[in-house]
C-alpha atoms as a PDB file:
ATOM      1  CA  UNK A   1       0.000   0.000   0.000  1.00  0.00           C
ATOM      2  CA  UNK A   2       1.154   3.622  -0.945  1.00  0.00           C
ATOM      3  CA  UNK A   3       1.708   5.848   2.129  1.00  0.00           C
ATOM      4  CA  UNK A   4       4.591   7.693   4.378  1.00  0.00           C
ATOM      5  CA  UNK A   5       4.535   7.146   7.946  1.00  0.00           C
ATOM      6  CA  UNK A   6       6.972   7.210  10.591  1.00  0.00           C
ATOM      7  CA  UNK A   7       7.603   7.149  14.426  1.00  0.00           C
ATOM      8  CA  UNK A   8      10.071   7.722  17.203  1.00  0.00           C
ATOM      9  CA  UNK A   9      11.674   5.187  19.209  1.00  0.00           C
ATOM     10  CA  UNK A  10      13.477   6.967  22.480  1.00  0.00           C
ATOM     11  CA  UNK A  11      16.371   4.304  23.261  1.00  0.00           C
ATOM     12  CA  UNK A  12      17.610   6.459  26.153  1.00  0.00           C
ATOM     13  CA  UNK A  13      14.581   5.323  28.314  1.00  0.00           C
ATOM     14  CA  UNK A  14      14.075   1.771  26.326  1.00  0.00           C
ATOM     15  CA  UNK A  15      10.236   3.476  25.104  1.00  0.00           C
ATOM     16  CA  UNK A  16       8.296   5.072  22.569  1.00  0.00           C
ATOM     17  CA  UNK A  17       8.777   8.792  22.243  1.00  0.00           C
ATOM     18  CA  UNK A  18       5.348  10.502  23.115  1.00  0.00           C
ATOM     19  CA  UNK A  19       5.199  13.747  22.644  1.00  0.00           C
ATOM     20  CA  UNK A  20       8.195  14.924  19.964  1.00  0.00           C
ATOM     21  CA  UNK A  21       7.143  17.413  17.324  1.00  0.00           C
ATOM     22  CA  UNK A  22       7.840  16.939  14.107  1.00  0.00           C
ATOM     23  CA  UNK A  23       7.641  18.996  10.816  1.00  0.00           C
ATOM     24  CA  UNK A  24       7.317  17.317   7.178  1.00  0.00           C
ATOM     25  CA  UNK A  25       9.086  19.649   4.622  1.00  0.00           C
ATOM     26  CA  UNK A  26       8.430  18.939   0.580  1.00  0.00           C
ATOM     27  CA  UNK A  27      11.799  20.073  -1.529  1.00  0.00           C
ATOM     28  CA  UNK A  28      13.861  20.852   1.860  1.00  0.00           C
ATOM     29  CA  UNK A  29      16.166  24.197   1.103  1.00  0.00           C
ATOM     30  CA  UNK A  30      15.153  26.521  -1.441  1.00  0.00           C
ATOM     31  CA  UNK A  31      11.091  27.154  -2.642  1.00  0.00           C
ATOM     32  CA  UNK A  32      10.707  24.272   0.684  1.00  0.00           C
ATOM     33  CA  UNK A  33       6.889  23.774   1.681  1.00  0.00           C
ATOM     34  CA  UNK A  34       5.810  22.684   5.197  1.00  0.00           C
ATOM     35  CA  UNK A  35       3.157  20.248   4.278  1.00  0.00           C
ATOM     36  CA  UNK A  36       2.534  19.583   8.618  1.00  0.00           C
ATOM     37  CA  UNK A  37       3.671  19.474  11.769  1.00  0.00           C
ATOM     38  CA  UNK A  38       2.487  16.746  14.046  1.00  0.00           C
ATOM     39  CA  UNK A  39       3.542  15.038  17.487  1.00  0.00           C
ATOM     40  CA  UNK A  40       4.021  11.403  18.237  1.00  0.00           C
ATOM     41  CA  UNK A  41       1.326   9.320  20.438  1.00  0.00           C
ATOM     42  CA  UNK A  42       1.751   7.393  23.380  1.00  0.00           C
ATOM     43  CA  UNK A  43       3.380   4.900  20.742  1.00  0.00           C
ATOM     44  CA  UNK A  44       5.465   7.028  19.344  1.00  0.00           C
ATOM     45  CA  UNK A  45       3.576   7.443  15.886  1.00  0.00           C
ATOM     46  CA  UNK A  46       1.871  10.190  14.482  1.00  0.00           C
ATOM     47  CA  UNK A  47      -1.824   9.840  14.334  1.00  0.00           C
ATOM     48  CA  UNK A  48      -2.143  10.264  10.625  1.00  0.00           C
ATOM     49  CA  UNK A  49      -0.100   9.163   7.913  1.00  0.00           C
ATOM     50  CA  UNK A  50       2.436  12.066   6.779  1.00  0.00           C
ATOM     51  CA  UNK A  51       1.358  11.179   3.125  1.00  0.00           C
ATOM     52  CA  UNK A  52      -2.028   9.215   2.120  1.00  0.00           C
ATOM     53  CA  UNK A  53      -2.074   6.931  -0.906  1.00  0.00           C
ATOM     54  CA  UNK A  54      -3.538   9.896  -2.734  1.00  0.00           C
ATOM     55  CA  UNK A  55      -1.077  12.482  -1.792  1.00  0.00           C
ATOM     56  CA  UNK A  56       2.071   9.997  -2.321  1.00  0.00           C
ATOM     57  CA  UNK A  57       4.130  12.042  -5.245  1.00  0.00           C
ATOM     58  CA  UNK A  58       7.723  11.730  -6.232  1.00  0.00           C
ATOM     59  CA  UNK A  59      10.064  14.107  -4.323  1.00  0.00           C
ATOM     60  CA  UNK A  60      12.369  15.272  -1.615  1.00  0.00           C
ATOM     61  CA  UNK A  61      10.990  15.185   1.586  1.00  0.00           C
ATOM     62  CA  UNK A  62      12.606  15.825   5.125  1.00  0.00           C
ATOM     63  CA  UNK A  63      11.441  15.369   8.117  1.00  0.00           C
ATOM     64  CA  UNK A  64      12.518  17.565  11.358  1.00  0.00           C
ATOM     65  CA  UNK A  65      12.602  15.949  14.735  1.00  0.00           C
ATOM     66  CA  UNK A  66      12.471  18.068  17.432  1.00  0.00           C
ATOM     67  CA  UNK A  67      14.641  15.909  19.697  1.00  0.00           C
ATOM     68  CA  UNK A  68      16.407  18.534  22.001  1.00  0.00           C
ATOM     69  CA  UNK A  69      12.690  19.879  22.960  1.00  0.00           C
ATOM     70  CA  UNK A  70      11.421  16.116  23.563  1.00  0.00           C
ATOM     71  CA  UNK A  71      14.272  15.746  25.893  1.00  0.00           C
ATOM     72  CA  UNK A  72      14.483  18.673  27.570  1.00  0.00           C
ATOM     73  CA  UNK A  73      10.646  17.981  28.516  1.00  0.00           C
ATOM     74  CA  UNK A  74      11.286  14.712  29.733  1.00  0.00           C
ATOM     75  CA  UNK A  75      14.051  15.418  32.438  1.00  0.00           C
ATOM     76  CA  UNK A  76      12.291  19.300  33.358  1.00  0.00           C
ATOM     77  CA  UNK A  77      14.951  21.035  32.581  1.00  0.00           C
ATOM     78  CA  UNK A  78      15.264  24.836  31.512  1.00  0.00           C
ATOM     79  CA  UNK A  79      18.366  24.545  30.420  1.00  0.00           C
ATOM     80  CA  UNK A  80      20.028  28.157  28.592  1.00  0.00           C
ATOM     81  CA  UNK A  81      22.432  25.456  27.280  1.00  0.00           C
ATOM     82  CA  UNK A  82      21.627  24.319  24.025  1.00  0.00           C
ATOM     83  CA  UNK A  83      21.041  20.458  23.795  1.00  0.00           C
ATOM     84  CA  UNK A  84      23.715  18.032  22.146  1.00  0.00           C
ATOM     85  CA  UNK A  85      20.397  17.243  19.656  1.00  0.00           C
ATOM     86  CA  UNK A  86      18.535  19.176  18.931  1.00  0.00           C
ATOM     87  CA  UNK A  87      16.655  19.067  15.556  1.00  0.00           C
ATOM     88  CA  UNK A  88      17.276  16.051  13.662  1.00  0.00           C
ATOM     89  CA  UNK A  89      16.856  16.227  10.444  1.00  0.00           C
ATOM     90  CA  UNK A  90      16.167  13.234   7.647  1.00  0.00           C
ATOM     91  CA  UNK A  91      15.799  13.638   4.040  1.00  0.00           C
ATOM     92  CA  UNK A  92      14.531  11.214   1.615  1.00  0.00           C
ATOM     93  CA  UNK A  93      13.320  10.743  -1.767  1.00  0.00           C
ATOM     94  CA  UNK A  94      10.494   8.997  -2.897  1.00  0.00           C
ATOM     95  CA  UNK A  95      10.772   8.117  -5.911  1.00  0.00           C
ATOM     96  CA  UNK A  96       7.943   5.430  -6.375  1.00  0.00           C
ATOM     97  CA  UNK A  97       4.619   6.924  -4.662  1.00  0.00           C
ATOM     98  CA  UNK A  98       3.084   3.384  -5.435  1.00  0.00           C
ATOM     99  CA  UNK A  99       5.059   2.196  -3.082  1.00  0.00           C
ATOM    100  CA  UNK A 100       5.046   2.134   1.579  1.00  0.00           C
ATOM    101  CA  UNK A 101       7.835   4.183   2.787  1.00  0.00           C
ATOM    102  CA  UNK A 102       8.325   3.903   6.406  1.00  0.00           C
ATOM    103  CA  UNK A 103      10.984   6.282   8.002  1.00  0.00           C
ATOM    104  CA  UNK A 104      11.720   5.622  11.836  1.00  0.00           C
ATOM    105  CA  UNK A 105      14.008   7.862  13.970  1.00  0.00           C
ATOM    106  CA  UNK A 106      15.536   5.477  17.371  1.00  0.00           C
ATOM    107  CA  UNK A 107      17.024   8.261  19.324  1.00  0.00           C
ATOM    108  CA  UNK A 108      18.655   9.099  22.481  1.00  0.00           C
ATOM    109  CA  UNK A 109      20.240  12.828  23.534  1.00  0.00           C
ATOM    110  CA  UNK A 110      23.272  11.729  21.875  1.00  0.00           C
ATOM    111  CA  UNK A 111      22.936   9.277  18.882  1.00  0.00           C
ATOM    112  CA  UNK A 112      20.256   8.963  16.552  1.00  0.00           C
ATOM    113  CA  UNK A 113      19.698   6.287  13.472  1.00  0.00           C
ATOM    114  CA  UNK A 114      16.988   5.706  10.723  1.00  0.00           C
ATOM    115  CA  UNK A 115      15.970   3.525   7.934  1.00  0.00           C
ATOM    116  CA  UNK A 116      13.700   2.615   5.609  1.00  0.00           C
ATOM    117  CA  UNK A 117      10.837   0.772   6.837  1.00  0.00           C
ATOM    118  CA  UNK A 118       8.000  -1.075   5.312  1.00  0.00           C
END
């Protein structure tokens, strides 16, 4: 099934990250459009797909994890020190919109990683 979707997997505390804001950009950089900005559910997905099978199109896409923010909120702190992380971005290119792309962030303060998912 055609679709984007993603979620957040916090490896710091061994959980889903609930909570973390994130902002889907179409052709990231110049003439860039933000197409949403959404925040992860208890499971650490957003409650809608970023793209439906009807708005899949061939592209650049990036999507901006507000990691720094997510963290700070977790441990209370109100820090003026800027976090390691802080927005992580990922870009990607569809280039088959009949096709599932799946792209997962696993993340701690320190490290993140991605891939493409099904």
């Amino acid at each position: 099934m055609s679709k984007l979707s993603t979620h957040v997997l916090d490896t710091a505390n061994g959980c889903p990250a609930k909570g973390m804001k994130i902002e889907f950009v179409r052709a990231p950089g110049t003439g860039e459009e933000l197409l949403k900005t959404c925040v992860t559910n208890s499971d650490g997905r957003t409650d809608e797909l970023l793209l439906s099978a009807e708005q899949m199109a061939a592209g650049e896409y990036e999507l901006r994890f507000n990691v720094g923010e997510y963290f700070a909120g977790l441990s209370g702190e109100n820090s003026s020190d800027p976090a390691f992380l802080n927005i992580v971005p990922i870009r990607f290119t569809i280039t088959d919109p009949q096709q599932g792309y799946h792209v997962p962030l696993v993340c701690s303060q320190w490290s993140f990683s991605t891939y493409r998912g099904s």
